[in-house]
Protein backbone atom coordinates (compact mmCIF):
# COMPACT_ATOMS: atom_id res chain seq x y z
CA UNK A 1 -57.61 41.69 -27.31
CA UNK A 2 -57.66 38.33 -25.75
CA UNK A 3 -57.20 35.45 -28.72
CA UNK A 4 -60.63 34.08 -29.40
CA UNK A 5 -62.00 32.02 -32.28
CA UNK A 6 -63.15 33.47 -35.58
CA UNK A 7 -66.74 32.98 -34.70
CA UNK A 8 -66.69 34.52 -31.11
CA UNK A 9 -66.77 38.23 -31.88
CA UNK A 10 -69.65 37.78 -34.66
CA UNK A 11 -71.31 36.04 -32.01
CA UNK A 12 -71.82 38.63 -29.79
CA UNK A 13 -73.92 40.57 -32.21
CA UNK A 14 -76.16 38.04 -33.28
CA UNK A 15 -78.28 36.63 -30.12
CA UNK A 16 -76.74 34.48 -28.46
CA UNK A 17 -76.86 32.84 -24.85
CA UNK A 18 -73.93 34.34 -22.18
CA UNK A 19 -72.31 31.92 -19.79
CA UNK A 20 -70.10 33.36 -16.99
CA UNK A 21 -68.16 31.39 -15.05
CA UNK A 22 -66.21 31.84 -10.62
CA UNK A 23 -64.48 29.41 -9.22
CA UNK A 24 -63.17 29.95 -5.60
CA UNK A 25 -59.74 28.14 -4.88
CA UNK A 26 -59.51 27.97 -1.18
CA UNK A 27 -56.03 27.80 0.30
CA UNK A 28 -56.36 24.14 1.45
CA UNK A 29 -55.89 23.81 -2.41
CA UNK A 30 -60.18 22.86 -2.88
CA UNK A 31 -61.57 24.16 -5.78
CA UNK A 32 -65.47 25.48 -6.03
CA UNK A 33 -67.36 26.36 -8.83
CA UNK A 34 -69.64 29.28 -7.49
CA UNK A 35 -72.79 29.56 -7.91
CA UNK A 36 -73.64 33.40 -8.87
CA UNK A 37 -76.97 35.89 -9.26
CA UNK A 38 -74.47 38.73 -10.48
CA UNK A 39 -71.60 40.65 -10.20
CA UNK A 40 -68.94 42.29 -12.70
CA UNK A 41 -65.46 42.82 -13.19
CA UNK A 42 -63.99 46.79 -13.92
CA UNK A 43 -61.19 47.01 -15.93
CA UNK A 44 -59.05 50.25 -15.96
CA UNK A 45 -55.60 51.27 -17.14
CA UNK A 46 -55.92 54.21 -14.86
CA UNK A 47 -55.93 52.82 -11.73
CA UNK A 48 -52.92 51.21 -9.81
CA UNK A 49 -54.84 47.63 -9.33
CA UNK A 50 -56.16 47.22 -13.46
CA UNK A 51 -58.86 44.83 -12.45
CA UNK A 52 -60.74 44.50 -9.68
CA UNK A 53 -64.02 41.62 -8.87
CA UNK A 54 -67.82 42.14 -7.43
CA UNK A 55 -69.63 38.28 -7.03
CA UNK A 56 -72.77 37.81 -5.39
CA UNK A 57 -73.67 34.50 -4.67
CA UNK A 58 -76.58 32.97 -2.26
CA UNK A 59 -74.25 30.79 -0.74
CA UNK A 60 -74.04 31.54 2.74
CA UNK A 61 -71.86 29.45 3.61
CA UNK A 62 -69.09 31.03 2.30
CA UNK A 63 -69.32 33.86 5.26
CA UNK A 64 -66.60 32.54 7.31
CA UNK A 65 -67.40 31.96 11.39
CA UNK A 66 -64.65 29.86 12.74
CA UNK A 67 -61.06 30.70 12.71
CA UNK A 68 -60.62 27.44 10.55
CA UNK A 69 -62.96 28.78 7.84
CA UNK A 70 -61.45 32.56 7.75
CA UNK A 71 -58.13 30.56 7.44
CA UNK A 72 -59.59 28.86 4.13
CA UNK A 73 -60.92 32.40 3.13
CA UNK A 74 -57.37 34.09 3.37
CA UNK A 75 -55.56 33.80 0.54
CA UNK A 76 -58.17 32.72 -1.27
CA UNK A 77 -58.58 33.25 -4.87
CA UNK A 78 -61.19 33.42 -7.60
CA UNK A 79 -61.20 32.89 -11.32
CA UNK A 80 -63.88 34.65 -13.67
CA UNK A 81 -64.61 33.98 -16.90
CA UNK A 82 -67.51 35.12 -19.24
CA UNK A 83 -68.36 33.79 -23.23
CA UNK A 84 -70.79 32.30 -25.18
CA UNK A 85 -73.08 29.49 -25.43
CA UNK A 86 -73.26 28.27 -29.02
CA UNK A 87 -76.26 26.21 -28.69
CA UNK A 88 -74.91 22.86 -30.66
CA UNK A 89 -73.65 22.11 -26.64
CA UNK A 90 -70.27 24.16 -27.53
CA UNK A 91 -68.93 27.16 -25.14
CA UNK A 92 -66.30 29.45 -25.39
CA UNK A 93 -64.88 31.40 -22.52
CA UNK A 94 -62.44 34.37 -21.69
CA UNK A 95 -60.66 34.70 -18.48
CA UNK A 96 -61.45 37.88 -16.92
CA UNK A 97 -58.89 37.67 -14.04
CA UNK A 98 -57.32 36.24 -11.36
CA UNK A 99 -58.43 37.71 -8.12
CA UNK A 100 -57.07 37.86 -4.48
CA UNK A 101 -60.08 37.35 -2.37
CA UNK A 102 -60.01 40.65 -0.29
CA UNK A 103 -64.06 40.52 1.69
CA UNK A 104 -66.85 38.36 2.09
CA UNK A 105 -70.30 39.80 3.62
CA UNK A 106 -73.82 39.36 3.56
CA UNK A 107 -76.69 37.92 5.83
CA UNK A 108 -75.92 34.88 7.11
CA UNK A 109 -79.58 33.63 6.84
CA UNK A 110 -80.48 34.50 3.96
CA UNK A 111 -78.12 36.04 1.95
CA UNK A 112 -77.12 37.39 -0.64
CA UNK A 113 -72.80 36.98 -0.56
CA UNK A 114 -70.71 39.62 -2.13
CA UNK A 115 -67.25 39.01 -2.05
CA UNK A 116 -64.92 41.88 -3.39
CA UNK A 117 -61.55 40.85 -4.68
CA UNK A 118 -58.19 42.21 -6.83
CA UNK A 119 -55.70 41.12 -9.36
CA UNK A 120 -52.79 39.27 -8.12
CA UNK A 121 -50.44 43.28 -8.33
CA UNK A 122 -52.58 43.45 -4.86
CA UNK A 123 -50.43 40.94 -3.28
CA UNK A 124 -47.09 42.72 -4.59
CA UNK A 125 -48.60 46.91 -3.58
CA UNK A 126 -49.66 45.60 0.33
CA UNK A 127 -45.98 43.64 0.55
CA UNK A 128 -44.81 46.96 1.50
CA UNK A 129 -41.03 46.81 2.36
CA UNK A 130 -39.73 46.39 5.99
CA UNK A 131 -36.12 46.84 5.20
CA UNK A 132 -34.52 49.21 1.95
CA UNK A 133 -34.63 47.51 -1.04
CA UNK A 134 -31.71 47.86 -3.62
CA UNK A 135 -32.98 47.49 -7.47
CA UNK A 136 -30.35 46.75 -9.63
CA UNK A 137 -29.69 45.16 -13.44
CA UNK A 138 -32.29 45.58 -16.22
CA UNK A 139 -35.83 46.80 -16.39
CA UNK A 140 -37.29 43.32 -16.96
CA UNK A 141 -34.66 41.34 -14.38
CA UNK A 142 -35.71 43.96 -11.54
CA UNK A 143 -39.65 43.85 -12.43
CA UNK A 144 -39.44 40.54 -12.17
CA UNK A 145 -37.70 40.44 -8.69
CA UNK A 146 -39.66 42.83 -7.07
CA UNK A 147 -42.61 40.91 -8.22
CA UNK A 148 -41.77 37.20 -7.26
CA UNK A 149 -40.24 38.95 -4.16
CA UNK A 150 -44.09 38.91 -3.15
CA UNK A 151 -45.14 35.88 -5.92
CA UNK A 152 -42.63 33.47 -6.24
CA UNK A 153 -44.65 31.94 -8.69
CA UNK A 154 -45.31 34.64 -10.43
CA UNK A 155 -44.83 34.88 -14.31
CA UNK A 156 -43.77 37.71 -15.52
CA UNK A 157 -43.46 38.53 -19.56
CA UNK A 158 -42.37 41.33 -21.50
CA UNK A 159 -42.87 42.91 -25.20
CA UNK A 160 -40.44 45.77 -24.66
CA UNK A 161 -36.81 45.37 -25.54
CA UNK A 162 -34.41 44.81 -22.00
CA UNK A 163 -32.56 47.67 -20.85
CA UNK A 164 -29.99 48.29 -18.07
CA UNK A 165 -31.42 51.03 -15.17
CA UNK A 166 -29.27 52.65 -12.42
CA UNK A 167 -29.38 51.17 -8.74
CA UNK A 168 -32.32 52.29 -7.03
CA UNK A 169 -33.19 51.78 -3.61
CA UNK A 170 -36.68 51.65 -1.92
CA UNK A 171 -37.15 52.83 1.59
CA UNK A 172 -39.07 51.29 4.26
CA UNK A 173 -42.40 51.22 4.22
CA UNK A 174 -42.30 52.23 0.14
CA UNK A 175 -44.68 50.50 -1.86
CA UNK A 176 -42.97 47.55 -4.54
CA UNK A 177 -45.94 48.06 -7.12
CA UNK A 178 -45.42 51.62 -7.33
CA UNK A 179 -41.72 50.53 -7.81
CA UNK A 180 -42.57 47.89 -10.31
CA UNK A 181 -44.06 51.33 -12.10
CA UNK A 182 -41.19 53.37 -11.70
CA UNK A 183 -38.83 50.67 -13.44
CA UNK A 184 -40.86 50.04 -16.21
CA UNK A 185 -41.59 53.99 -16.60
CA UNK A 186 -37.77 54.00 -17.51
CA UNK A 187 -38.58 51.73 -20.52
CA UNK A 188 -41.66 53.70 -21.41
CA UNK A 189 -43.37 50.64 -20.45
CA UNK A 190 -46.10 49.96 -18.05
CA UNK A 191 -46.97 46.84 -15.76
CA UNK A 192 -49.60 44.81 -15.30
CA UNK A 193 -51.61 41.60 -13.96
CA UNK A 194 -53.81 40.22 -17.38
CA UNK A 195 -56.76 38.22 -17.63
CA UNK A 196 -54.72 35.23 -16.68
CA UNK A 197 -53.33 36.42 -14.22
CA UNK A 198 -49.41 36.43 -15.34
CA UNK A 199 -47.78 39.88 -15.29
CA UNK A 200 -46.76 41.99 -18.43
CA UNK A 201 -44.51 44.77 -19.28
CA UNK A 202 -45.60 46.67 -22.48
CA UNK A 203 -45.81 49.97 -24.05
CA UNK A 204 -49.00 51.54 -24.65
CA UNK A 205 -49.88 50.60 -28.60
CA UNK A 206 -49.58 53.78 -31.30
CA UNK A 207 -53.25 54.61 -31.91
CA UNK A 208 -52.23 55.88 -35.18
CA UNK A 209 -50.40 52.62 -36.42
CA UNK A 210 -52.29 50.12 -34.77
CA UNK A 211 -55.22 48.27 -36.70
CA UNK A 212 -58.46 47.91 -35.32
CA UNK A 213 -59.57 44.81 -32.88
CA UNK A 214 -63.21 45.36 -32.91
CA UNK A 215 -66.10 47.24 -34.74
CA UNK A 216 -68.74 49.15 -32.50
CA UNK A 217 -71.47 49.80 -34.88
CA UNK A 218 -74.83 51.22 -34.77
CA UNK A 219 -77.69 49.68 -36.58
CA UNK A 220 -78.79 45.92 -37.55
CA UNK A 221 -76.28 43.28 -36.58
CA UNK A 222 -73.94 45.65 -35.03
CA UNK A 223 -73.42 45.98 -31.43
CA UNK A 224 -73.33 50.15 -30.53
CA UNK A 225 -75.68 50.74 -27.72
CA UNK A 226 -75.45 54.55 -27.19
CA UNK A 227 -71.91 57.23 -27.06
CA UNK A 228 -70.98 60.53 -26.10
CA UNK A 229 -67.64 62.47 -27.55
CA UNK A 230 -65.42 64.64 -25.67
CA UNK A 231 -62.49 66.86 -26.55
CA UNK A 232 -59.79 68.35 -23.97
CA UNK A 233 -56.33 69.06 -23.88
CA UNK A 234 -55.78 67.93 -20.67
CA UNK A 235 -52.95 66.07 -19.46
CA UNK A 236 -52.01 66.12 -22.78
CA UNK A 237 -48.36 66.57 -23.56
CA UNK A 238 -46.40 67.73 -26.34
CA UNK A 239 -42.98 67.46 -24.75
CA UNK A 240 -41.35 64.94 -22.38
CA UNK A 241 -38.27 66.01 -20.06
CA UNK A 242 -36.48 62.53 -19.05
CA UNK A 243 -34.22 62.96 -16.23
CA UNK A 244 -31.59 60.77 -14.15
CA UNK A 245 -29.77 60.85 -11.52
CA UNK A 246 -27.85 58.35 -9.64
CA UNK A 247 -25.80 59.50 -6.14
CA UNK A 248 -25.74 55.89 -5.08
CA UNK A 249 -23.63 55.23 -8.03
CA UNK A 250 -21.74 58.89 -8.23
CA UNK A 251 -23.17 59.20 -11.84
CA UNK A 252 -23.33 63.15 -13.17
CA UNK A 253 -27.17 63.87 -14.26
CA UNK A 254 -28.19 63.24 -17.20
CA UNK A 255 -31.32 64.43 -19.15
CA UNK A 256 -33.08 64.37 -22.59
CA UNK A 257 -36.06 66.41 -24.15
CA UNK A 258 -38.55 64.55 -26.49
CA UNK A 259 -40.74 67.08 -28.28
CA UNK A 260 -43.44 66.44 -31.14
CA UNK A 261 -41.53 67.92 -33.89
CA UNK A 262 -44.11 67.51 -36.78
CA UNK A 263 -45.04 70.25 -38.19
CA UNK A 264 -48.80 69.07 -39.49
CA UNK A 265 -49.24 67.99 -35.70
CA UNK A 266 -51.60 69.49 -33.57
CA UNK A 267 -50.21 69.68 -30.69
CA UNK A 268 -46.57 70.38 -32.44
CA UNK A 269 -44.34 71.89 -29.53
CA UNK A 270 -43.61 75.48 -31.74
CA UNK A 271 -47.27 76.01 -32.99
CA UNK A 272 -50.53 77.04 -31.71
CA UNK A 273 -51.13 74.20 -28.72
CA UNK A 274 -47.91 76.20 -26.94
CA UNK A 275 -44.95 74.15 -25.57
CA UNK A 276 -46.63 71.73 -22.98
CA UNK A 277 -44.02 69.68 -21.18
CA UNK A 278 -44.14 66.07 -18.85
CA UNK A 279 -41.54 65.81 -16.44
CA UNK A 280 -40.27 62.22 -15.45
CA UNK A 281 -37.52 61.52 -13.32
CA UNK A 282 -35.60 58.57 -11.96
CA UNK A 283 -32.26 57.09 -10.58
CA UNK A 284 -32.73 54.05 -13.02
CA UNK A 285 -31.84 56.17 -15.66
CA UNK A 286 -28.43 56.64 -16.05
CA UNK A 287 -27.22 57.77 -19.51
CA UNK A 288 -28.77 59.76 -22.08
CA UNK A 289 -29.37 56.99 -24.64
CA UNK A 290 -31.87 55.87 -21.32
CA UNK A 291 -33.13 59.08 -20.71
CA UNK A 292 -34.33 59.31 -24.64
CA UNK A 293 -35.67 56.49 -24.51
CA UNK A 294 -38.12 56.92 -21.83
CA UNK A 295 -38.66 60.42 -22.81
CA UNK A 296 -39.85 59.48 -26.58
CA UNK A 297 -42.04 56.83 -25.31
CA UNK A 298 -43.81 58.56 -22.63
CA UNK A 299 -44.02 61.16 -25.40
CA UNK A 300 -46.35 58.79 -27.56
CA UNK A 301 -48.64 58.09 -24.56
CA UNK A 302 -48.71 61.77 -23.56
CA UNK A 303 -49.52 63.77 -26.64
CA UNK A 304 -52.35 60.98 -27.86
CA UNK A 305 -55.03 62.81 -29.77
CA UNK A 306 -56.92 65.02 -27.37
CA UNK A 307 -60.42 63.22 -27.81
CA UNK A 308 -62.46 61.03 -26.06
CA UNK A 309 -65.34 58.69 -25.84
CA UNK A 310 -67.66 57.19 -23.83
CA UNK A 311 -69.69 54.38 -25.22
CA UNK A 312 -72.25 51.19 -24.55
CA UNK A 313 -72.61 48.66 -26.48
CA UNK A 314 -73.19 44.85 -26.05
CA UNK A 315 -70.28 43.16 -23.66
CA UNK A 316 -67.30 42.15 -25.00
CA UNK A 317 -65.60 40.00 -22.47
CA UNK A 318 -62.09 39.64 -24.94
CA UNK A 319 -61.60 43.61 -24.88
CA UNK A 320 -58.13 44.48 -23.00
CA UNK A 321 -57.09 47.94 -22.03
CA UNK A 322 -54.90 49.44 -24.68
CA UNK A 323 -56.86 48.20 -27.43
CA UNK A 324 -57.85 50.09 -30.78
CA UNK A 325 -61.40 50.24 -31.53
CA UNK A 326 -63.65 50.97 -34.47
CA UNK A 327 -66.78 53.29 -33.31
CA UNK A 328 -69.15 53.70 -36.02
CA UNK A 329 -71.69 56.00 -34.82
CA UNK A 330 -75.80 56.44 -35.92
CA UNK A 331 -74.76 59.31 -38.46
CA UNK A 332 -72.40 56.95 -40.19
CA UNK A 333 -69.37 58.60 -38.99
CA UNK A 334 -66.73 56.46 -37.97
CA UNK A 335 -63.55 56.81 -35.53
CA UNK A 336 -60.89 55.06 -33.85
CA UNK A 337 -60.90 54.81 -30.66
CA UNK A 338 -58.16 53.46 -27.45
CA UNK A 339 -59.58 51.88 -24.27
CA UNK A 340 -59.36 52.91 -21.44
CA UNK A 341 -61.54 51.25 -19.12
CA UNK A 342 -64.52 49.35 -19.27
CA UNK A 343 -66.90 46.90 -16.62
CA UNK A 344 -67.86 43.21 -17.86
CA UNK A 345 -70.95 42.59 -16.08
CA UNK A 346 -71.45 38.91 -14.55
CA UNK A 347 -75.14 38.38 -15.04
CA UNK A 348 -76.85 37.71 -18.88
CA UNK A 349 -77.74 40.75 -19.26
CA UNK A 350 -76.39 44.26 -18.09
CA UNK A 351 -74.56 47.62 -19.66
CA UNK A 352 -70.81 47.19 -20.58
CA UNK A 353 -69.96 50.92 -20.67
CA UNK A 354 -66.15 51.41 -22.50
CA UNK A 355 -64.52 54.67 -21.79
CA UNK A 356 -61.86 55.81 -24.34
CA UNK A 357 -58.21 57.85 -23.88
CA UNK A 358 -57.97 58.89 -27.49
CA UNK A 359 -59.66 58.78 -30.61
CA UNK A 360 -58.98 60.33 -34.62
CA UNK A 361 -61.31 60.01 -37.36
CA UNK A 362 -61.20 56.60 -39.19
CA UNK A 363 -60.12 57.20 -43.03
């Protein structure tokens, strides 16, 4: 969750006032705080771009009509924020994103503007390569290449421990972001653009380990709206095969099997769930130290507890992707829950559905 202050998350349960804020910087380096009637901002793990933008504004003026103007409009970028309004003339916001303007349209006499944008890993997926690309060194030292190869201003930080991958080269016309993937795949990490906009590598946090950000509770002062439950054993994954080989280098294959070996598990690869497996293979990987490594953290993502959620409740504009929640449900029953994905609406009002990956019962 992004950091807030102690009083923000009580805050949103109790009523309170919403502020959201947009600000357009223009590529002349001009800054505009934009005025807005709505919008929202989806946030989802599952796609390639994590956060994408929706503002609608009745300033026409922003539809571009001269060549000079759809030169200020490309490249542009917005900055969203939503919090609270105190009411003793204090606010507090949280960054929703940084967003490469993509689209303006709307009636250019009367409005209203939407303008459509996406987080900065836009700028590095379209980049698309006109020559091979050769990836060499460690998992955070290449990331961070192929990124500022398209951002050379880019930051780029990382909570997983360095590793050293295998050459691996990226043909014309390959997409980098799908690269930047495939190199942090072979830390069991994942990549993406945050709230602020900088770039992180991390692995996806243990849902049995990790404590609780947030309480989603029915009844006075809580802030549950309505939720549904779902079970399935799809794409889920009791056994990861991590594989590597490098020709470029003349290295011999290498491999490694990660399997849930506890017994009490439920989806323990010699009981009832069946043996399961996720294949994952890549020339970055290069010895079998690499390959288990991968392999046992893919393994933690892939056989999560096979339940999901989908829930309202009042908009929480700190929630990240990742994080652990506390549902609390009408009955009294109470779970924990991982998020998957979930829209932060830009007007005072509005739904703020989450959507959930995983969930076991809170003890």
């Amino acid at each position: 969750m992004y950091p807030v202050s102690d009083q923000f998350l009580p805050r949103l349960a109790e009523s309170h006032t919403p502020v959201t804020r947009v600000q357009l910087f223009h590529t002349d380096g001009s800054v505009l705080d934009l005025g807005h009637t709505g919008g929202s901002v989806p946030v989802d793990r599952g796609q390639a771009i994590r956060r994408t933008c929706t503002v609608t504004t009745a300033d026409v003026s922003l539809i571009p009509r001269t060549p000079t103007d759809q030169l200020a409009v490309y490249g542009s970028r917005l900055r969203i924020a939503r919090g609270v309004d105190y009411g003793d003339g204090s606010q507090e916001f949280v960054p929703l994103g940084v967003f490469r303007l993509d689209s303006v349209e709307g009636d250019v006499a009367e409005g209203p503007v939407t303008l459509h944008g996406k987080d900065l890993s836009a700028c590095v997926a379209d980049d698309k390569f006109t020559e091979p690309y050769k990836a060499t060194g460690t998992v955070v030292g290449a990331i961070t290449a192929l990124i500022q190869r398209s951002l050379p201003a880019a930051d780029v930080i990382s909570t997983v421990a360095d590793a050293p991958i295998g050459a691996r080269t990226f043909d014309v016309e390959a997409d980098p972001w799908a690269g930047v993937q495939e190199i942090a795949a072979a830390a069991g990490a994942e990549c993406y653009a945050n709230a602020d906009g900088v770039f992180v590598v991390s692995t996806l946090p243990d849902l049995t380990t990790t404590p609780a950000v947030w309480e989603v509770a029915a009844g006075e002062g809580g802030v549950y709206v309505s939720g549904s439950r779902a079970m399935t054993s799809d794409n889920v994954n009791n056994g990861v095969l991590a594989r590597g080989e490098n020709t470029e280098e003349n290295l011999p294959p290498v491999s490694y099997l990660a399997t849930d070996d506890d017994p009490t598990s439920p989806t323990y690869w010699g009981g009832p769930y069946g043996r399961r497996p996720l294949f994952y293979s890549s020339s970055t990987l290069t010895t079998v130290n690499a390959c288990a490594q991968a392999a046992n953290l893919k393994l933690a993502a892939a056989k999560a507890p096979n339940a999901s959620g989908d829930f309202s409740s009042l908009p929480n504009p700190a929630l990240e992707p990742g994080d652990i929640i506390r549902v609390i449900h009408p009955d009294g029953s109470r779970e924990l829950h991982q998020v998957q994905s979930f829209t932060v609406p830009l007007d005072t009002g509005g739904d703020f559905p989450i959507a959930t990956i995983s969930a076991k019962e809170d003890e």
